[in-house]
Protein backbone atom coordinates (compact mmCIF):
# COMPACT_ATOMS: atom_id res chain seq x y z
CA UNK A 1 21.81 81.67 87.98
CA UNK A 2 19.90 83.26 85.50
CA UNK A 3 17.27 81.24 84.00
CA UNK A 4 15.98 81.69 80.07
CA UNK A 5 13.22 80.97 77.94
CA UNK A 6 11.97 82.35 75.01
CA UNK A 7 11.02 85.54 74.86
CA UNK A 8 7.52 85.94 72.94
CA UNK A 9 5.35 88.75 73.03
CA UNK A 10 1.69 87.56 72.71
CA UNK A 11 -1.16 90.33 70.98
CA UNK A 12 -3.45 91.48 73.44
CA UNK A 13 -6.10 92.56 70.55
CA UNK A 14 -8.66 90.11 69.27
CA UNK A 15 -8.70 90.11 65.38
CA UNK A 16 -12.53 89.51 66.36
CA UNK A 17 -12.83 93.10 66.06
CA UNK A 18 -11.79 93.17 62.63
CA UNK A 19 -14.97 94.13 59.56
CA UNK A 20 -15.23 90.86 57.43
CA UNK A 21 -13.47 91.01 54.09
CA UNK A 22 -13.86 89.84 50.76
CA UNK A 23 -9.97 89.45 49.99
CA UNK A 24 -8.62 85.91 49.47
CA UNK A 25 -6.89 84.23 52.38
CA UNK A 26 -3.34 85.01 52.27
CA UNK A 27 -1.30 81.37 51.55
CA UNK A 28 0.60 79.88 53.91
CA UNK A 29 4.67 80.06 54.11
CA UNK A 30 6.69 76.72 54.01
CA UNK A 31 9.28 78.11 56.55
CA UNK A 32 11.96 75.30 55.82
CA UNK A 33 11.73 75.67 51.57
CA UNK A 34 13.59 78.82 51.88
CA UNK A 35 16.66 77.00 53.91
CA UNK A 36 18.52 75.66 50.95
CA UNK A 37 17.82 78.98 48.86
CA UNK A 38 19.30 81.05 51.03
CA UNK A 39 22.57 79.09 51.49
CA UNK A 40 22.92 79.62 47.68
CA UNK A 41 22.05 83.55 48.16
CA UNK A 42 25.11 83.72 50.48
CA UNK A 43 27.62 81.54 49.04
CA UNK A 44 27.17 82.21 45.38
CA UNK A 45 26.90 86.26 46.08
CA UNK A 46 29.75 87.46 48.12
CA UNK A 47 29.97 91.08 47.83
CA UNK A 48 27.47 93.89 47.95
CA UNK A 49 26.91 94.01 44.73
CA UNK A 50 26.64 90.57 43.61
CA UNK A 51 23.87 90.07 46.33
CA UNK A 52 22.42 93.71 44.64
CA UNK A 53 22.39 92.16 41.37
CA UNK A 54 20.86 88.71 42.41
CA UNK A 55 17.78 90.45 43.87
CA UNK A 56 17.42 92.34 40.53
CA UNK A 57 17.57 89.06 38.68
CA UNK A 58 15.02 86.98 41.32
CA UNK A 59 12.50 90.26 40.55
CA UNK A 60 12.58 90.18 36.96
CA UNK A 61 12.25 86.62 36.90
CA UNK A 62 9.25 87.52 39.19
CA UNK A 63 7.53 90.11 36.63
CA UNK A 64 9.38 93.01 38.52
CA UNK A 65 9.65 95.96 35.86
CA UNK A 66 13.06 98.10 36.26
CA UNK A 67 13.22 101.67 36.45
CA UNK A 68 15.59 104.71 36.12
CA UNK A 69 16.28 106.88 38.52
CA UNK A 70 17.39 109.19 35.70
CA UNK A 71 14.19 108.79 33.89
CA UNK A 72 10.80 110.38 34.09
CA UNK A 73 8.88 107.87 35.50
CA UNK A 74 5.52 109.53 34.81
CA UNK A 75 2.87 107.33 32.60
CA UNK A 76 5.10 104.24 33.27
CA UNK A 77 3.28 102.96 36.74
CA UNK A 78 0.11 101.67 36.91
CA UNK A 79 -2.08 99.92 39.55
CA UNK A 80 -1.21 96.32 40.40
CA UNK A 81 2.47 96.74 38.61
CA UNK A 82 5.72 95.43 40.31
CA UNK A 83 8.73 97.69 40.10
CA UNK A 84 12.21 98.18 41.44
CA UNK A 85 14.94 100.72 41.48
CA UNK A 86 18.94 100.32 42.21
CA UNK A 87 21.12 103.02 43.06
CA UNK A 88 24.67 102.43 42.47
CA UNK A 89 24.76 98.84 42.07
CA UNK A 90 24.82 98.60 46.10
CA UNK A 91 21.17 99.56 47.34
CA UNK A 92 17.98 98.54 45.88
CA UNK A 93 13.93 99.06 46.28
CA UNK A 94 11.27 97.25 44.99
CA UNK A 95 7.89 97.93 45.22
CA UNK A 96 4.21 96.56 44.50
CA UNK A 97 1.29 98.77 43.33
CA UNK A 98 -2.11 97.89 44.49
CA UNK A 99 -4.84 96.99 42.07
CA UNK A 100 -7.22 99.72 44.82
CA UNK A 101 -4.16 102.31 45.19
CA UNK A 102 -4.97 105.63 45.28
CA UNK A 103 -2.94 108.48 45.95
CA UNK A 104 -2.27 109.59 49.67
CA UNK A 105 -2.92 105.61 50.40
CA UNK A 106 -0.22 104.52 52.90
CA UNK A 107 3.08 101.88 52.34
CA UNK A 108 3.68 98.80 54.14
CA UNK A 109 7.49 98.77 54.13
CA UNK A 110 10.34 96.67 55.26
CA UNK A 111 13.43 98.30 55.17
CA UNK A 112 16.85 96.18 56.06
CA UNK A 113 21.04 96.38 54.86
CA UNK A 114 22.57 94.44 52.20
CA UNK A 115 26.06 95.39 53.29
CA UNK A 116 28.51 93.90 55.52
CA UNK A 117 31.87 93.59 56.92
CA UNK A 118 34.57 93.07 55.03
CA UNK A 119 38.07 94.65 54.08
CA UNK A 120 38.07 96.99 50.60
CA UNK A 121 41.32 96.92 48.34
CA UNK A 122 43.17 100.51 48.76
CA UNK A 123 43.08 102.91 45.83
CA UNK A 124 46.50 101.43 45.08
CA UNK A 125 46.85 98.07 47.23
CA UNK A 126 50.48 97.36 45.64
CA UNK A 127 53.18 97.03 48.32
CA UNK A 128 56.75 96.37 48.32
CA UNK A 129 57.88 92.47 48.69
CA UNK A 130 58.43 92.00 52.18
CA UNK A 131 60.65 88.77 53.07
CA UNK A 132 59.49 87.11 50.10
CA UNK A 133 55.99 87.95 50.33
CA UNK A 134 53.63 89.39 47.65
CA UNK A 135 51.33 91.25 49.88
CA UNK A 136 47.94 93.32 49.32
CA UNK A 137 47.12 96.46 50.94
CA UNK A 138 43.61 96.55 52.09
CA UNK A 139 41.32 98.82 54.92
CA UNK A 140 38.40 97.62 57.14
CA UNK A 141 34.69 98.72 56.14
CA UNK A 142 33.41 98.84 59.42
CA UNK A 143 34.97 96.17 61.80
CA UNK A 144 36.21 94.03 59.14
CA UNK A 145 39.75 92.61 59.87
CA UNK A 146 38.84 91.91 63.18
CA UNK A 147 40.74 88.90 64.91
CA UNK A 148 38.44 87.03 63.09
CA UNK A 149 39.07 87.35 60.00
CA UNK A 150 42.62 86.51 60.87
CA UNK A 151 44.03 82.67 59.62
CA UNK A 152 41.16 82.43 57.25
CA UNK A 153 40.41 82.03 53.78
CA UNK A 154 40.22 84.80 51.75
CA UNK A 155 38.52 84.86 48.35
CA UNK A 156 38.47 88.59 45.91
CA UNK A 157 35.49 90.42 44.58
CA UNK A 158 33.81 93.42 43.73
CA UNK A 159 33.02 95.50 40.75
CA UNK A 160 35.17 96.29 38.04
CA UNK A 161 34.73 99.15 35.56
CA UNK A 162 35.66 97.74 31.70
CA UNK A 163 35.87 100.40 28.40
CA UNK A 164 34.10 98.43 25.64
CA UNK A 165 36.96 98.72 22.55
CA UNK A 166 34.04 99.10 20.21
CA UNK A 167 32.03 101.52 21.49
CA UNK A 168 34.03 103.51 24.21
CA UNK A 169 31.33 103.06 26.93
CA UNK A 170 32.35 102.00 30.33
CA UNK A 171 30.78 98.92 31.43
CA UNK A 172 30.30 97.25 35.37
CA UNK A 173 31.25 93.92 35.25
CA UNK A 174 31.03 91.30 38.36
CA UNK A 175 33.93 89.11 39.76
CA UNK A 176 34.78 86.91 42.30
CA UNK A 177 37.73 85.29 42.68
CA UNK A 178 35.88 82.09 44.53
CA UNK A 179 39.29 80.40 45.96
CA UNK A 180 41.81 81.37 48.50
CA UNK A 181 43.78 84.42 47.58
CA UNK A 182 44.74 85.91 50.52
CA UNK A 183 45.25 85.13 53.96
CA UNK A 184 46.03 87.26 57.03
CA UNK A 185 48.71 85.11 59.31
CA UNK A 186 48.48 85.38 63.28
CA UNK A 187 51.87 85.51 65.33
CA UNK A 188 51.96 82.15 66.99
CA UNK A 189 52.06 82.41 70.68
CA UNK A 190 55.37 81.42 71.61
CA UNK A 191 56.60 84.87 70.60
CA UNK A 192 55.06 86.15 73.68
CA UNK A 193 53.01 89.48 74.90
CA UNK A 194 53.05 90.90 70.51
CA UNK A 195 51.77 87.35 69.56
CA UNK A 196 48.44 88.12 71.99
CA UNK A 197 47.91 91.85 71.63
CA UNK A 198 43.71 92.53 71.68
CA UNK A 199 44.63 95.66 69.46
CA UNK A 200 46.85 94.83 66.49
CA UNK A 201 47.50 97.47 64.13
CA UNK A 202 45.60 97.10 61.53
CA UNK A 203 47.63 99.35 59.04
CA UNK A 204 51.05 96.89 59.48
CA UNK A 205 50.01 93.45 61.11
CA UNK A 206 47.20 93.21 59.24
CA UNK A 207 48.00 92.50 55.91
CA UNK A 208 47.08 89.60 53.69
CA UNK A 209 49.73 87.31 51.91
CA UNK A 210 48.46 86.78 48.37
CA UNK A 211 51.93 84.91 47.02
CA UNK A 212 55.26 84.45 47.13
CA UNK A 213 58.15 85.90 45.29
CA UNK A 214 61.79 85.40 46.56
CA UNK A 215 63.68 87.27 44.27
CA UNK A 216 64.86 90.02 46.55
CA UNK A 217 66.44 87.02 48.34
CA UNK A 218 70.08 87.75 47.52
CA UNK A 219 69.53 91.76 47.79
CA UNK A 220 70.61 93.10 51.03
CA UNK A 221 67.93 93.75 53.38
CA UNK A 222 67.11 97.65 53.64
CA UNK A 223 65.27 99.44 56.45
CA UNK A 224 61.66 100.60 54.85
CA UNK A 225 61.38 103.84 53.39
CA UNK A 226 58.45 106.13 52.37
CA UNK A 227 57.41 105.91 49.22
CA UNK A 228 56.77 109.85 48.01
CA UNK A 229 55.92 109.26 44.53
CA UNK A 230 52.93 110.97 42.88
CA UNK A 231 50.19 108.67 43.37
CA UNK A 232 48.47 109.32 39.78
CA UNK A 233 45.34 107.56 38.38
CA UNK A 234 45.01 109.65 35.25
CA UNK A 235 45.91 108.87 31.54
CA UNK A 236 45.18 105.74 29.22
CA UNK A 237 45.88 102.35 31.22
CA UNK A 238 47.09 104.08 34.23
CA UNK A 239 45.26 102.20 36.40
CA UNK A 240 45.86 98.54 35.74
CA UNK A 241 49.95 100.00 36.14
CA UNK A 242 49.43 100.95 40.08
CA UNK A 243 47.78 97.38 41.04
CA UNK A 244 49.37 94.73 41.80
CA UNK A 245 50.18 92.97 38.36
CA UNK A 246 49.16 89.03 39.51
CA UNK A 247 45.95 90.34 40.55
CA UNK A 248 45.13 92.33 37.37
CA UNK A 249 45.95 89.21 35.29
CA UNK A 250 43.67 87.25 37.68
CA UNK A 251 40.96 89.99 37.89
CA UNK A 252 41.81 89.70 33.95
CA UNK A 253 41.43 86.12 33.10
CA UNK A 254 38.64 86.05 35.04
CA UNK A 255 36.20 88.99 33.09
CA UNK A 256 37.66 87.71 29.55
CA UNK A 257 39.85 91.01 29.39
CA UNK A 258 42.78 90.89 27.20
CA UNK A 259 43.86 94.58 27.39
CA UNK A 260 44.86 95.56 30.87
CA UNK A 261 44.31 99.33 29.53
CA UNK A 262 40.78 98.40 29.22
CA UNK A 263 40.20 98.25 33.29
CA UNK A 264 39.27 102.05 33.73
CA UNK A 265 38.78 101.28 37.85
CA UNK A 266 37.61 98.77 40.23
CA UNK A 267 36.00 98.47 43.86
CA UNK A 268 37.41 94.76 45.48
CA UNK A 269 37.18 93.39 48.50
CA UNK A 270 37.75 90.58 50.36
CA UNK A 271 35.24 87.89 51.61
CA UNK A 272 35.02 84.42 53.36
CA UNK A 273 34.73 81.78 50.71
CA UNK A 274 33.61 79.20 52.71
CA UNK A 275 30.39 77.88 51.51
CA UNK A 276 27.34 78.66 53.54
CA UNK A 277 26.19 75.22 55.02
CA UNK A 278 23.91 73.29 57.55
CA UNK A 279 25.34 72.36 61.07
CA UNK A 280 24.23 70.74 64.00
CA UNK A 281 23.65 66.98 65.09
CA UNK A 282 20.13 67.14 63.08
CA UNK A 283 21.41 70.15 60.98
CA UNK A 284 19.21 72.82 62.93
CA UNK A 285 21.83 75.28 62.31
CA UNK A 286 23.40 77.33 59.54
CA UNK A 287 26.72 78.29 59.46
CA UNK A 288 28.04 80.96 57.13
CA UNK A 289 29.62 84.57 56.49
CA UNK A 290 27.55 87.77 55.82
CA UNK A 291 24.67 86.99 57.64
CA UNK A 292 24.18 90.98 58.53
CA UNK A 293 22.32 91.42 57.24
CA UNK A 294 21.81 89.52 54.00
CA UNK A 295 19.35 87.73 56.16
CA UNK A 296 16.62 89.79 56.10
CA UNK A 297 16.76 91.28 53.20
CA UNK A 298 16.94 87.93 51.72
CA UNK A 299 13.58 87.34 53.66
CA UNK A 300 12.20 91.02 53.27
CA UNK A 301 12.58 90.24 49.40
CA UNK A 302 11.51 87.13 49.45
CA UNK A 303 8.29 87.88 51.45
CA UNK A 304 7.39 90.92 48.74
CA UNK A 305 7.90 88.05 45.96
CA UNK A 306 5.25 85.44 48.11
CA UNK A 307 2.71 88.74 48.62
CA UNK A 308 0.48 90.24 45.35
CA UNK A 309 -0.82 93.40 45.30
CA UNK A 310 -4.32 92.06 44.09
CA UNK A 311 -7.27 94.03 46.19
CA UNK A 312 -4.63 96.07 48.00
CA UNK A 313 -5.21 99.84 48.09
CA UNK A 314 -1.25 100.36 49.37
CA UNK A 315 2.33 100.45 48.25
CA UNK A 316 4.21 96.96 49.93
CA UNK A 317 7.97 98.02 49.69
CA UNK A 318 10.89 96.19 50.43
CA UNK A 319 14.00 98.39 50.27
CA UNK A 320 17.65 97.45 50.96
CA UNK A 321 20.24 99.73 51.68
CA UNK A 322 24.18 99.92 51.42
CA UNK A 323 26.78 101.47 54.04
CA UNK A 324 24.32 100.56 56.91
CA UNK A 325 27.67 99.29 58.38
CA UNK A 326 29.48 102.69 58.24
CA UNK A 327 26.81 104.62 59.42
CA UNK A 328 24.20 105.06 56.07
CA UNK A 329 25.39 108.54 55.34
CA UNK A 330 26.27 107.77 51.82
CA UNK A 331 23.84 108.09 48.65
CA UNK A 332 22.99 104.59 48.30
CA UNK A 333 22.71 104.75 52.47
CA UNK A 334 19.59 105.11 54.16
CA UNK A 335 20.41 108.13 55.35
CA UNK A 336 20.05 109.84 51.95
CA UNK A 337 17.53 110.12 49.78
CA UNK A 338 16.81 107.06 48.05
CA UNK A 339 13.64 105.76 49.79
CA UNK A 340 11.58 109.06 50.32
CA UNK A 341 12.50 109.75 46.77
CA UNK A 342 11.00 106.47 45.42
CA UNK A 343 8.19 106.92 47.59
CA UNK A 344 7.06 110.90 46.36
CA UNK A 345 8.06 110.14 42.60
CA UNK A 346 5.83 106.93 43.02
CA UNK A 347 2.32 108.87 44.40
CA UNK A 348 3.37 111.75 42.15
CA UNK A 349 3.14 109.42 38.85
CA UNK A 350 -0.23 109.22 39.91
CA UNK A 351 -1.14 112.51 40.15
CA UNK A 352 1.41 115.13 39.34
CA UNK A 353 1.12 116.88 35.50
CA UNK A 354 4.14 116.89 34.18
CA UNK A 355 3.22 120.04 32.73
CA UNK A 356 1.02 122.92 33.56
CA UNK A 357 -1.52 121.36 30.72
CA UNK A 358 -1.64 117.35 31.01
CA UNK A 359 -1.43 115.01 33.56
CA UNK A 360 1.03 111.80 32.77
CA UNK A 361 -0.97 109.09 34.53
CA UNK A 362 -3.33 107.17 32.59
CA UNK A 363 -5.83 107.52 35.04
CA UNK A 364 -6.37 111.17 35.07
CA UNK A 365 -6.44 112.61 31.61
CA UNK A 366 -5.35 116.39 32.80
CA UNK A 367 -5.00 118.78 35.83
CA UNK A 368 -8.42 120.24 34.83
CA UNK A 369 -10.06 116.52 34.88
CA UNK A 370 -8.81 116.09 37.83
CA UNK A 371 -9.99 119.15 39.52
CA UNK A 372 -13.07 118.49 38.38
CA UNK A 373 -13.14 115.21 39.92
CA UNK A 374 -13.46 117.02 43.24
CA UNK A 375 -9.80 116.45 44.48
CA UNK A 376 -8.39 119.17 45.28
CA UNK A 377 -5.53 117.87 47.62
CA UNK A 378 -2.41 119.18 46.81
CA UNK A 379 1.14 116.90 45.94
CA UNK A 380 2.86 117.44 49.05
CA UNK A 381 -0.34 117.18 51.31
CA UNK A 382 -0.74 113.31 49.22
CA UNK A 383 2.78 112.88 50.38
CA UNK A 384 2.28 113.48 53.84
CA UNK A 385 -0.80 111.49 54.27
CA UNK A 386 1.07 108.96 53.00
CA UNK A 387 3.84 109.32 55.38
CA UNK A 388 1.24 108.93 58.15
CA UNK A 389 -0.84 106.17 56.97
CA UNK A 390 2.37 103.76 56.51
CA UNK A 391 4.54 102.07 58.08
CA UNK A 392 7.98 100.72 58.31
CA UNK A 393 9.36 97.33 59.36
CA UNK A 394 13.57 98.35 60.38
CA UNK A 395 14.61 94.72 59.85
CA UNK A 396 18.44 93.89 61.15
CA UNK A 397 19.67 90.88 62.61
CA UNK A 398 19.48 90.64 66.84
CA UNK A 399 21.29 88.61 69.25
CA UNK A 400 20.34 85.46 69.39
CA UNK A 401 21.02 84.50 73.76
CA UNK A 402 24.68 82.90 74.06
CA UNK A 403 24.86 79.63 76.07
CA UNK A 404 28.51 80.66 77.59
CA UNK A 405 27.30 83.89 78.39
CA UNK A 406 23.86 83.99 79.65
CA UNK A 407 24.43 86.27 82.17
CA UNK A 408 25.31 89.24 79.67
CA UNK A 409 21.59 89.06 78.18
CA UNK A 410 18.93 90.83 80.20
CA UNK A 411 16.36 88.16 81.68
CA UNK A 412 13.17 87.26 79.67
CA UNK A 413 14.85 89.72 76.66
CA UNK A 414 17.04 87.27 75.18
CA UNK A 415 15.70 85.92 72.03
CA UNK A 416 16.36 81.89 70.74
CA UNK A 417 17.28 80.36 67.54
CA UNK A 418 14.64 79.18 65.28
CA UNK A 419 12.12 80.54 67.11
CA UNK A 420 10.75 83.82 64.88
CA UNK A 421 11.68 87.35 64.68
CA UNK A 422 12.96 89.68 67.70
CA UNK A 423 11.41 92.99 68.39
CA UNK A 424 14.43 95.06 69.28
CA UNK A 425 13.51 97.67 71.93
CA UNK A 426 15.98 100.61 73.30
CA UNK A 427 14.48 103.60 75.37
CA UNK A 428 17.60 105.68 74.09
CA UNK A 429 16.29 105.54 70.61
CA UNK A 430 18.67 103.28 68.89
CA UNK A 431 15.75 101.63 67.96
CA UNK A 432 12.28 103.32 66.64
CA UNK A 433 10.52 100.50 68.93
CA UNK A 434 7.64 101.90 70.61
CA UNK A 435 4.12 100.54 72.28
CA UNK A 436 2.28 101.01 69.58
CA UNK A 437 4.44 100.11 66.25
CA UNK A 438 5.08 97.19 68.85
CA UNK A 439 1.66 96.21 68.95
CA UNK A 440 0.57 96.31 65.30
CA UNK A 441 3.44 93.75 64.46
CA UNK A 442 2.15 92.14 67.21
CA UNK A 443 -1.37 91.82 65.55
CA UNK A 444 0.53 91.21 62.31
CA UNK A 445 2.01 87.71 64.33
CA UNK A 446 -1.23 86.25 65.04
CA UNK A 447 -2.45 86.39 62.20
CA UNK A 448 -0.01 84.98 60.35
CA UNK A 449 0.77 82.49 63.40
CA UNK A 450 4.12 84.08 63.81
CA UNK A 451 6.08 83.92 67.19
CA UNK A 452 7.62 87.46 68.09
CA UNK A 453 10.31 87.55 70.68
CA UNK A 454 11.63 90.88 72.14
CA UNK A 455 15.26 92.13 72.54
CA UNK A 456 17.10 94.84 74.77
CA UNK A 457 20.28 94.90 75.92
CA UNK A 458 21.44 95.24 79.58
CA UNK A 459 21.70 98.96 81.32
CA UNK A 460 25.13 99.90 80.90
CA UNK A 461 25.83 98.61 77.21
CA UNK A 462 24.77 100.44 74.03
CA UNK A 463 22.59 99.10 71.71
CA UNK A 464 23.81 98.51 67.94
CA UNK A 465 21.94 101.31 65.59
CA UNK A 466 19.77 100.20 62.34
CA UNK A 467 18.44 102.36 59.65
CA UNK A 468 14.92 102.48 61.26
CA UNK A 469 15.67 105.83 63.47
CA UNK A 470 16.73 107.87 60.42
CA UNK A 471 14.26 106.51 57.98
CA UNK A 472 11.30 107.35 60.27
CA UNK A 473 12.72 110.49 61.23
CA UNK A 474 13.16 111.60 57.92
CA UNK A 475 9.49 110.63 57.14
CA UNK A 476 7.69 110.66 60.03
CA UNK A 477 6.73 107.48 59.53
CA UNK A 478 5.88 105.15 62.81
CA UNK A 479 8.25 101.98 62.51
CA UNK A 480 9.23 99.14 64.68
CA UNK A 481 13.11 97.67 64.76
CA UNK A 482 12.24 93.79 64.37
CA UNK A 483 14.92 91.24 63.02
CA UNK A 484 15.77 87.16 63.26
CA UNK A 485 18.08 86.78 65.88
CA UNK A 486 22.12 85.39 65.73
CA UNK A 487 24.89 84.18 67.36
CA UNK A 488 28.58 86.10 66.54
CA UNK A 489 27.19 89.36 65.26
CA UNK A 490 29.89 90.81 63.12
CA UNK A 491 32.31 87.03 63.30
CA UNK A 492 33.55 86.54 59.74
CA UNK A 493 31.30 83.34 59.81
CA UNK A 494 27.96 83.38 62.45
CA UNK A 495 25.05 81.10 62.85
CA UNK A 496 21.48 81.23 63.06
CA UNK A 497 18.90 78.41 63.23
CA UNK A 498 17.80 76.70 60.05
CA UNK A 499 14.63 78.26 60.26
CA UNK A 500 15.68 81.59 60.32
CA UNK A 501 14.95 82.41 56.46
CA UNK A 502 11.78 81.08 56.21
CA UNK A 503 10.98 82.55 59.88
CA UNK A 504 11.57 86.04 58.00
CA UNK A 505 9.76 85.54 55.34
CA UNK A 506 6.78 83.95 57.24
CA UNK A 507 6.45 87.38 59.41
CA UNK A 508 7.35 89.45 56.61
CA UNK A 509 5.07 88.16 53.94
CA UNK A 510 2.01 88.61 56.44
CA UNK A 511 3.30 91.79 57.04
CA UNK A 512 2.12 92.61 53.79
CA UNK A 513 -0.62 90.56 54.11
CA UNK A 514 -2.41 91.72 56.71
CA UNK A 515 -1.02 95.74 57.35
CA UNK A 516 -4.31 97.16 55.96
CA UNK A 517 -6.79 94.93 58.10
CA UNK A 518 -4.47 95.80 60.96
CA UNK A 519 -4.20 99.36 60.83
CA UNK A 520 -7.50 100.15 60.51
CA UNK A 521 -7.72 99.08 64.21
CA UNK A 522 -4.85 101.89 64.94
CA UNK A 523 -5.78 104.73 62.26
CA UNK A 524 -5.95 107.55 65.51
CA UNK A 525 -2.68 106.27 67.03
C-alpha cells in the first residue's frame, strides 16, 4: 500500500546569511480572514469578465490608478505609485512601483489564469423546437460540457455590447442571469449501452433545455433538415433577430434595455450557480465552481493589495491572464504580448524621451540631463537587465492527493489540503520548475513561515501546462510553477481546504516581501 504524508520541501539556506536591513518587518497574514471573501469572489463573479472587473474595482478601492493601453503612458508613473492595466475586459495586470526603483531594477511577479471552463453561446445559439423543447446551442471552452456539467444547474452570463441612443457609442455592460436557465439532461440508464456512453457527442446530446414550448404539438413530426440560410449579422437590429427571442428579453430585462436593436453583440456563457460554500464536519472545506484558477489569482491579487512598495527598489506585479484554458495564444493570453509590454512601457516611462529633445519622466528633465548623469545604458539593455534580475511566480492550481486513488499520485509528491502551496515540478518542461527558482521560493517560505509542498505526476502521464513556460521563455526570466493544491481539477464544482485562500496569499504576499533580501543571495545563479 502506498503510504502518504505531506509533502514539504524545507530551505536548506540560513537567512543568517542575509546583511541586516533597515526596512520595516513585513505584517503578518490572517490566513482564515480571506475564507469568507473569497466565497463572495466566486459566487458573486461568474464569468471571466465579471471576476476581471471585480479585481479592477478591489484596486481602485485600494489606490490602484488605471491606465490605457492606448495611451502614452510617459510622465504618468512615478515611484511608489500603484497601477493596473486590462486588456479586453478578460486579462488584467497590476503593478506596484517602488519608492527606490530605478530603471533596469528587477520585478517580483506572480503570474496565474482568470479563465475557466465553461460552455460559450454559439454566434447564433437559436435552434429549432425539438419535442417541445426550447433549446440553446452552445460549444465547450476547453473541457466544459464534460459529464459533469451534465444534470446541473445552469445560470447565463457574459458581456453584452449596448449602443447608447444618445450618443451612438457602444457600451460593455455585465450580466448574469443568477438562476437556473438551462440544464443539460442525462439518458437514464435503463435505456441501455447510449444511456452510459464515456463519449457523448457533444454537438447533439449535449444541449441545454432552457424552456418549453408545445406548440408544434399537433404538426406532424418531420425528419430534421439543414438549415442553409445565410447566416447574416449585419444591418440595424440584426442581431437581437438571430438569438433566441426569450433570452434577449431576459438578457433585456435584465441590463434595463428596452430596444432589442440596441444589443449590437454579446459573448454568454454558461456557469454553475451554485453558491460557493463551506463543507466538511468542522467546515475545513470549500466547495464551489471555477476554482481554476480564480484561486490564485484571487490570492496573487490579494497578496499585491497586503504588500507596499515603500523602500522597495522593484516592480511587484501580479498579472492575470485569459484563454489559459485553450492554450493562451490569444491577445489577452499569456502567450501574447500583454505582460512584456507592460513591463518595457513601464521601465521606459522612466527613462525613454518621448522625443529626440525631452525626456517624459519627472525625474530626468531631458536625454542630455540624463547623459550627463553618467548613464549611458541604453533602453533595451535596461530591459534586459530587468528580465534577468526578476522573477516570476507561474501560479495554477495542483492536485491536491485523492483518498480513493492514492495509488495514481507518485509517493512523497502528492500534496494535502490546507496545508500551503505546491511546487509543481516536470522534467519535460511543462513546468519552468527548476533547482534553483525552487530554492528561492523555498527561502521565500521560511521567512514568511510558509509550508511548500512539491508536485509531479507519475512516469507515464502528462503533466497539465500553465503559462509559466511561455512567459519565461518569452522573457528569459527564471520562474518557478507553484500553486494551492485541489481535488476535481476541471469538475464543474471542486474543493480545496478552507485555508487555501489565505494559504495563497500568505506565500504570495511574502513573495513580495522578501524577493529582494532573497535574491541577493542568488544574483550569479
Amino acid at each position: 500500500m502506498t503510504r502518504s504524508r505531506p509533502s514539504t520541501v524545507p530551505c536548506a539556506w540560513a537567512s543568517s546569511q542575509l546583511e541586516p536591513t533597515a526596512k520595516a518587518e513585513p505584517t503578518a497574514v490572517d490566513v482564515g480572514s480571506y475564507t469568507s471573501p473569497f466565497l463572495d469572489f466566486i459566487t458573486n463573479n461568474p464569468t471571466v469578465f465579471h471576476a476581471v472587473d471585480y479585481v479592477s474595482s478591489r484596486l481602485k478601492q485600494h489606490g490602484f490608478q488605471r491606465l490605457s493601453e492606448r495611451d502614452p503612458w510617459a510622465g504618468k508613473l512615478s515611484r511608489g505609485g500603484k497601477y493596473f492595466v486590462e486588456r479586453n475586459g478578460s486579462s488584467l495586470i497590476a503593478f506596484t512601483v517602488g519608492s527606490a526603483y530605478e530603471p533596469g531594477n528587477g520585478a517580483a511577479v506572480i503570474a496565474s489564469h482568470i479563465d475557466a471552463l465553461t460552455a460559450r453561446l454559439k454566434p447564433i445559439p437559436t435552434l429549432p423546437n425539438k419535442a417541445g423543447y426550447v433549446q440553446l446551442g452552445v460549444a465547450p471552452y476547453a473541457h466544459g460540457l464534460n459529464k459533469t456539467w451534465w444534470d446541473r444547474d445552469l445560470g447565463v452570463g457574459g458581456r453584452v455590447l449596448v449602443r447608447d441612443g444618445n450618443t451612438g457609442k457602444i457600451e460593455t455592460k455585465l450580466v448574469k442571469l443568477g438562476w437556473p436557465i438551462a440544464r443539460i439532461p442525462t439518458l437514464a440508464e435503463h435505456f441501455g449501452a447510449v444511456a452510459s456512453d464515456p463519449h457523448p457527442n457533444l454537438e447533439t446530446q449535449a444541449v441545454p433545455i432552457i424552456g418549453l414550448d408545445n406548440s408544434d404539438s399537433d404538426s406532424v413530426i418531420k425528419a430534421e433538415s439543414f438549415d442553409t440560410r445565410p447566416s447574416c449579422l449585419s444591418g440595424a437590429g440584426t442581431f437581437a433577430s438571430t438569438q433566441p427571442p426569450r433570452l434577449v428579453k431576459a438578457i433585456a430585462s435584465e441590463l434595463g434595455v428596452q430596444d432589442y436593436s440596441a444589443i449590437v453583440n454579446w459573448e454568454l456563457e454558461l456557469f454553475d450557480p451554485q453558491p460557493a460554500q463551506l463543507g466538511g464536519l468542522e467546515k475545513e472545506f470549500i466547495f464551489a465552481p471555477r476554482i481554476d484558477d480564480k484561486l490564485c489569482s484571487f490570492a496573487a491579487v490579494e497578496a499585491l493589495l497586503a504588500s507596499t512598495p515603500t523602500d522597495s527598489s522593484v516592480l511587484k506585479i501580479a498579472a492575470v491572464f485569459d484563454d489559459e484554458e485553450i492554450g493562451s495564444l490569444l491577445k489577452q493570453g499569456a502567450g501574447g504580448n500583454f505582460l512584456p509590454a507592460t513591463i518595457e512601457r513601464t521601465v521606459a516611462s522612466f527613462v525613454s524621451p518621448p522625443s529626440p529633445f525631452r525626456f517624459a519622466s519627472p525625474y530626468v528633465a531631458n536625454y542630455q540631463e540624463y547623459l550627463r548623469a553618467g548613464t549611458t545604458t541604453s533602453i533595451p539593455d535596461l530591459l534586459l537587465q530587468t528580465y534577468a534580475r526578476s522573477f516570476l511566480v507561474s501560479a495554477d492550481v495542483s492536485h491536491a492527493i485523492n483518498p480513493n486513488y492514492v495509488s495514481a499520485y507518485l509517493p512523497l509528491h502528492a500534496p494535502r489540503l490546507n496545508t500551503g502551496v505546491a511546487v509543481q515540478a516536470d522534467p519535460n518542461g511543462n513546468t519552468t520548475t527548476d533547482a534553483v527558482s525552487t530554492a528561492l521560493l523555498q527561502c521565500v517560505a521560511q521567512k514568511c513561515d510558509a509550508v511548500l509542498q512539491v508536485f509531479q505526476i507519475r512516469n507515464g502521464e502528462r503533466s497539465g501546462g500553465t503559462v509559466g513556460p511561455m512567459l519565461s521563455a518569452k522573457m528569459g526570466m527564471r520562474a518557478v510553477d507553484a500553486g494551492l493544491p485541489q481535488l476535481s481539477m476541471h469538475s464543474i464544482r471542486a474543493t480545496v481546504g478552507d485555508k487555501e485562500p489565505g494559504l495563497g496569499v500568505k506565500l504570495f504576499k511574502g513573495f513580495y516581501d522578501y524577493y529582494e533580501e532573497v535574491d541577493r543571495e542568488f544574483a550569479s545563479s
